[in-house]
Structures are given as structure tokens and as C-alpha cells.
N, C-alpha and C. Protein backbone atom coordinates (compact mmCIF):
# COMPACT_ATOMS: atom_id res chain seq x y z
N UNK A 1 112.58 101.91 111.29
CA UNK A 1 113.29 100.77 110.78
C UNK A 1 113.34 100.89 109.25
N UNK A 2 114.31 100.26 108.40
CA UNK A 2 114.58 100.18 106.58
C UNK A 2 114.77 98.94 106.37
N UNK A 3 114.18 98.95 105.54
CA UNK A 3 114.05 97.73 104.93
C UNK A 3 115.76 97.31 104.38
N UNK A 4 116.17 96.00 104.79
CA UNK A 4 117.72 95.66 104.60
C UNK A 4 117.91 95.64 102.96
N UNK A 5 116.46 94.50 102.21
CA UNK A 5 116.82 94.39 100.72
C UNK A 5 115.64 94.03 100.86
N UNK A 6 115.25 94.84 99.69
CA UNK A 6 113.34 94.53 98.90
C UNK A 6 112.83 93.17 98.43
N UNK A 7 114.31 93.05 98.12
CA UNK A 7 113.70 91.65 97.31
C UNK A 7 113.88 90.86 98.50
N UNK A 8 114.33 90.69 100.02
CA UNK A 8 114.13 89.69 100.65
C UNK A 8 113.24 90.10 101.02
N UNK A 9 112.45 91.27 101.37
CA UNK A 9 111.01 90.92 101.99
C UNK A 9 109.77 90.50 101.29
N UNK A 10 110.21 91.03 99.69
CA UNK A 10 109.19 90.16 98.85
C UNK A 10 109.25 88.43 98.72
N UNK A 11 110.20 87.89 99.10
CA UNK A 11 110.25 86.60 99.02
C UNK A 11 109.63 86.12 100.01
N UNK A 12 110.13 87.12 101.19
CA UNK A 12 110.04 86.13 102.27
C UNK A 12 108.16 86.19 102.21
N UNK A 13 107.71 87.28 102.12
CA UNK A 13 106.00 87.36 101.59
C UNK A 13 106.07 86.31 101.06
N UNK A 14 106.19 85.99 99.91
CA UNK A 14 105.86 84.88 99.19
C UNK A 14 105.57 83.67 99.65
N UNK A 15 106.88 82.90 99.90
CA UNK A 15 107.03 81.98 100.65
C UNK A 15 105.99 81.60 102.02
N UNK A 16 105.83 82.49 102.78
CA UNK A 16 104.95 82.33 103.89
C UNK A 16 103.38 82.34 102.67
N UNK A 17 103.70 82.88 101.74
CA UNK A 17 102.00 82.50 101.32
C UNK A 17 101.14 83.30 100.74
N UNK A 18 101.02 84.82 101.05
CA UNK A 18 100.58 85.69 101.55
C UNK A 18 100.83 86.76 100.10
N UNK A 19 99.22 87.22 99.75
CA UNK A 19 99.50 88.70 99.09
C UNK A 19 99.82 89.56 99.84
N UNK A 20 100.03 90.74 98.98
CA UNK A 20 100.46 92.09 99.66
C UNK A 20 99.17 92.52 100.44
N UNK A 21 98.38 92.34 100.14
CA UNK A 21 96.90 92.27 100.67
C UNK A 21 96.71 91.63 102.14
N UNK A 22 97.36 90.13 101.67
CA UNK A 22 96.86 89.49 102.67
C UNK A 22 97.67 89.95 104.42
N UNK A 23 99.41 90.21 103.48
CA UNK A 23 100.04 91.05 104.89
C UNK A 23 99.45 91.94 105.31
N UNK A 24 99.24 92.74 104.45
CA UNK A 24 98.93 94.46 105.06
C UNK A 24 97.41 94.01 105.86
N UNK A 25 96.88 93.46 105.57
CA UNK A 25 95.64 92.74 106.58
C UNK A 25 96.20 92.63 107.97
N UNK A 26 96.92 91.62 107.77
CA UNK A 26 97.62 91.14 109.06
C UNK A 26 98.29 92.02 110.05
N UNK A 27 99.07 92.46 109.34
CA UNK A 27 100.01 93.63 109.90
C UNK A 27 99.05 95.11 110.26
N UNK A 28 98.21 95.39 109.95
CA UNK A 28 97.00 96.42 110.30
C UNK A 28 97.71 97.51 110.02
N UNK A 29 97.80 97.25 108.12
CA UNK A 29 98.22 98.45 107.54
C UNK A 29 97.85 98.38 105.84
N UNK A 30 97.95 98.97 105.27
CA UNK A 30 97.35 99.36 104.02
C UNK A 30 98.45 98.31 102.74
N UNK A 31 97.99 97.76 102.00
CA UNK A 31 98.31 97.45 100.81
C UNK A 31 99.48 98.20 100.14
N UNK A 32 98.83 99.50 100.04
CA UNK A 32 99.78 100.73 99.77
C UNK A 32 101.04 100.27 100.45
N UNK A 33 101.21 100.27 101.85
CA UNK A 33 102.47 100.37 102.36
C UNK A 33 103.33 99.31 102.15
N UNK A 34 102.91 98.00 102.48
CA UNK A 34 103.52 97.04 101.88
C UNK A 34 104.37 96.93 100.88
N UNK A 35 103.33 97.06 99.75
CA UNK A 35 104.02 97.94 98.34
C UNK A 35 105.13 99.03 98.07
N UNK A 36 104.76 99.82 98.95
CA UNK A 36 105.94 100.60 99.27
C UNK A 36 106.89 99.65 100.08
N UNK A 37 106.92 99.28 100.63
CA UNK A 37 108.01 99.09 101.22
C UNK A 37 108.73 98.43 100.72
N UNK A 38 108.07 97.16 99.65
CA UNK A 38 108.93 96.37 98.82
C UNK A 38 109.34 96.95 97.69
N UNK A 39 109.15 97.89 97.11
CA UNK A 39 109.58 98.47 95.84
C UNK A 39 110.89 99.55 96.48
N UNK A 40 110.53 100.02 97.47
CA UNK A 40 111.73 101.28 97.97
C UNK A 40 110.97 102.64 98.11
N UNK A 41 110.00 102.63 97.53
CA UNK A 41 109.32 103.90 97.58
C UNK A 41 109.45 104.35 98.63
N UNK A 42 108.89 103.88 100.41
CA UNK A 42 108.84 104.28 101.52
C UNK A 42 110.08 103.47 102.19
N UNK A 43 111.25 104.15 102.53
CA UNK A 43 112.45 103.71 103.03
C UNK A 43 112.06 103.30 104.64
N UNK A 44 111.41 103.73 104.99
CA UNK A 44 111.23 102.98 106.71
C UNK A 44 109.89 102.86 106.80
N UNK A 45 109.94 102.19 108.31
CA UNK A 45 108.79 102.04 108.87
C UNK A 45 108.94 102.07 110.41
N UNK A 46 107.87 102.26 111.20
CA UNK A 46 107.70 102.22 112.65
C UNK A 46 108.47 101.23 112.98
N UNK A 47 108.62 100.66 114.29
CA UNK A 47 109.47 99.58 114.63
C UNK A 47 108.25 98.35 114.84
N UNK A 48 107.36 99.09 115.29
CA UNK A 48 105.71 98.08 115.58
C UNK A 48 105.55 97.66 114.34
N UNK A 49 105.26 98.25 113.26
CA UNK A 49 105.54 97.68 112.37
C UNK A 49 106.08 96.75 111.66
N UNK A 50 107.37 96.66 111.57
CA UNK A 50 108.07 96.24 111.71
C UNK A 50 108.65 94.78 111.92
N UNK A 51 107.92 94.73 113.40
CA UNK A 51 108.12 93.36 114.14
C UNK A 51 107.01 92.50 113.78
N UNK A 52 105.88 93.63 113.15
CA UNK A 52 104.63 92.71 113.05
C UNK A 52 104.49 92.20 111.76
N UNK A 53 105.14 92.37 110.98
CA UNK A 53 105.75 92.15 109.48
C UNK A 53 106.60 90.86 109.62
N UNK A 54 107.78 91.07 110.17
CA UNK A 54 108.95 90.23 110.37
C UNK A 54 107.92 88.84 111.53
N UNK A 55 107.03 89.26 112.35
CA UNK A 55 106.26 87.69 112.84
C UNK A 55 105.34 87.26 111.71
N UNK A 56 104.47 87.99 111.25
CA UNK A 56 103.63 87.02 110.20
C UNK A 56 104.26 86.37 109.28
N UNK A 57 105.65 86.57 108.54
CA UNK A 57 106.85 86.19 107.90
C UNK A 57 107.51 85.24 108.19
N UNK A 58 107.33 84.64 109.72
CA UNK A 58 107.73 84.24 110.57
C UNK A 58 109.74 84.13 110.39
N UNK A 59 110.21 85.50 110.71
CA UNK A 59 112.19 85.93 110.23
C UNK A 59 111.94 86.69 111.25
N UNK A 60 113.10 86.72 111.68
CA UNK A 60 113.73 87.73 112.96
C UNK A 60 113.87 89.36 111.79
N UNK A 61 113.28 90.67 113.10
CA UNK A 61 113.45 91.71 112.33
C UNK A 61 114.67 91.54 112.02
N UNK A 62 115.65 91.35 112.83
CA UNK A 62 116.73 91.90 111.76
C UNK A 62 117.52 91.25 110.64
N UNK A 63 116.44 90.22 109.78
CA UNK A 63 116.65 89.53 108.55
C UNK A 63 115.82 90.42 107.61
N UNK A 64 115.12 91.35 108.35
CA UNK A 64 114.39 92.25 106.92
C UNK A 64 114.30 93.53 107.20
N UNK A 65 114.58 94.02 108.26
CA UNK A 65 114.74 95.32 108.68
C UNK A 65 116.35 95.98 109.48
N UNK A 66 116.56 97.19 109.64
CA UNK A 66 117.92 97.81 110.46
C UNK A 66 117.28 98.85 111.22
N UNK A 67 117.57 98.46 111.98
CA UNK A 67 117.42 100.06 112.78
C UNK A 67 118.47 101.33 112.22
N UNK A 68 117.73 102.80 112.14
CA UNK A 68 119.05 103.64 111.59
C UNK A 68 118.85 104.91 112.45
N UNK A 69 120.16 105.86 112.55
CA UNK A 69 119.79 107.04 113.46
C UNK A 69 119.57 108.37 112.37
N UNK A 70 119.57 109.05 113.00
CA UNK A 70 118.64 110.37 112.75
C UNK A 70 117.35 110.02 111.74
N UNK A 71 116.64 109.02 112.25
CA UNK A 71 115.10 109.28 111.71
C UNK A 71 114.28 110.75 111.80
N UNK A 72 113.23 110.53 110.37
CA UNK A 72 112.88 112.37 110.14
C UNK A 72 111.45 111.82 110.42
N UNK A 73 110.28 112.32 110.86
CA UNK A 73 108.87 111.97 110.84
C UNK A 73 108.85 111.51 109.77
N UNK A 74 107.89 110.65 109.28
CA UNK A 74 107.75 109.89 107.35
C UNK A 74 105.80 110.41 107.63
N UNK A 75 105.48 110.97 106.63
CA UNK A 75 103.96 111.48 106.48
C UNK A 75 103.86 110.19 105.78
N UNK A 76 102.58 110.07 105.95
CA UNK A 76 101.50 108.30 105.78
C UNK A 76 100.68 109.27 105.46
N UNK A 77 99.77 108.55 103.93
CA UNK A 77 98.52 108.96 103.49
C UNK A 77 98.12 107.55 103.47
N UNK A 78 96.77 107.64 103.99
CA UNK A 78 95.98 106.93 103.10
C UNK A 78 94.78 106.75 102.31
N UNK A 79 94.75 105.45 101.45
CA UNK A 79 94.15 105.86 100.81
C UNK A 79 92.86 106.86 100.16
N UNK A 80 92.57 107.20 101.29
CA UNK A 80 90.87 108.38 101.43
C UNK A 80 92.07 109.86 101.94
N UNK A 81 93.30 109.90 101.55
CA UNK A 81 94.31 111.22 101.22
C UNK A 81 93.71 112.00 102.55
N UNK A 82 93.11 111.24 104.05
CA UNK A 82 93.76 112.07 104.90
C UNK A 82 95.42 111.69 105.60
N UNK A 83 95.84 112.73 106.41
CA UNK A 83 97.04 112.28 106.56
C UNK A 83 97.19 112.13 107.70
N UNK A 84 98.78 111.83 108.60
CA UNK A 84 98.66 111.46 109.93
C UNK A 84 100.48 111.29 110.09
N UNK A 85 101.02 111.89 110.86
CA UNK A 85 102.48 111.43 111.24
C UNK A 85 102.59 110.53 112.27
N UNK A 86 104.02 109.60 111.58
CA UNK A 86 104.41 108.85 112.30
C UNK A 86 105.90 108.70 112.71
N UNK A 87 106.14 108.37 113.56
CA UNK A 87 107.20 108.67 113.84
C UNK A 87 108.30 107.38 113.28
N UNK A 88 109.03 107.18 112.72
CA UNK A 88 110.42 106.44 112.67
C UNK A 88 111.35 105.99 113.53
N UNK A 89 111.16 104.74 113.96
CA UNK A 89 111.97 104.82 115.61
C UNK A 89 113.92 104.54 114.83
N UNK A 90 113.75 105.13 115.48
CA UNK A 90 115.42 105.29 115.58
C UNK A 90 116.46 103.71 116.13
């Protein structure tokens, strides 16, 4: 999934309340990614992801995410720089 526009998922964060911290808690994912995702750095994400972002937000995914085709694997580090692929759902 890609993020539709950065700045609506940073708002919509906002609004519900929530640091980047406090999502990536929620969502059972790293600070880092969050961050990425609102700046543009990391153009997609899983679709699990995704949905679990767009419920703590409480917005339908497709007010902050698109589904797109030919997704490529996206490599995830984190922070302790081991790594792990994930796949991009299409």
C-alpha cells in the first residue's frame, strides 16, 4: 500500500492524539517507520499495516493509503540494523 498524501496521515495522527511513538506502539512497528512514511522516505507499506494504521486513526484505508501494482519487496531495517523482507501487497 502508498501512502495517498503525507500530510493527511500526519494530521490525521495528530488529531486522533497520538505521537509518532505512540502509533508505531500501536500499530507494532517502529517509530522509524511511521516517520518514514509521513515524510515519503518509505513509499509503501504491507497492507496489515496499513489497515492497522488507518483503525487506530480511526479513517477508512483508502483515505490514507492506495493499493498499487507491480510492488518490489521494500527491505525494513531496524533499528539494531538487522534486516528482514517484506513483502508489498499489491
Amino acid at each position: 500500500m502508498r501512502v495517498l498524501e503525507n500530510k493527511t496521515l500526519v494530521t490525521a495522527r495528530k488529531r486522533a492524539g497520538y505521537t509518532q511513538y505512540d502509533l508505531a506502539a500501536l500499530a507494532k512497528c517502529t517509530q522509524a517507520t511511521i516517520s518514514a512514511l509521513e515524510t515519503g522516505a518509505m513509499r509503501g507499506c504491507s497492507e496489515d499495516l496499513a489497515k492497522t494504521i488507518a483503525k487506530w486513526l480511526d479513517r477508512d484505508v483508502e483515505e490514507l493509503f492506495e493499493r498499487h501494482d507491480g510492488s518490489r519487496l521494500q527491505r525494513v531495517t531496524n533499528a539494531s540494523g538487522s534486516t528482514r523482507r517484506e513483502a508489498a501487497v499489491a
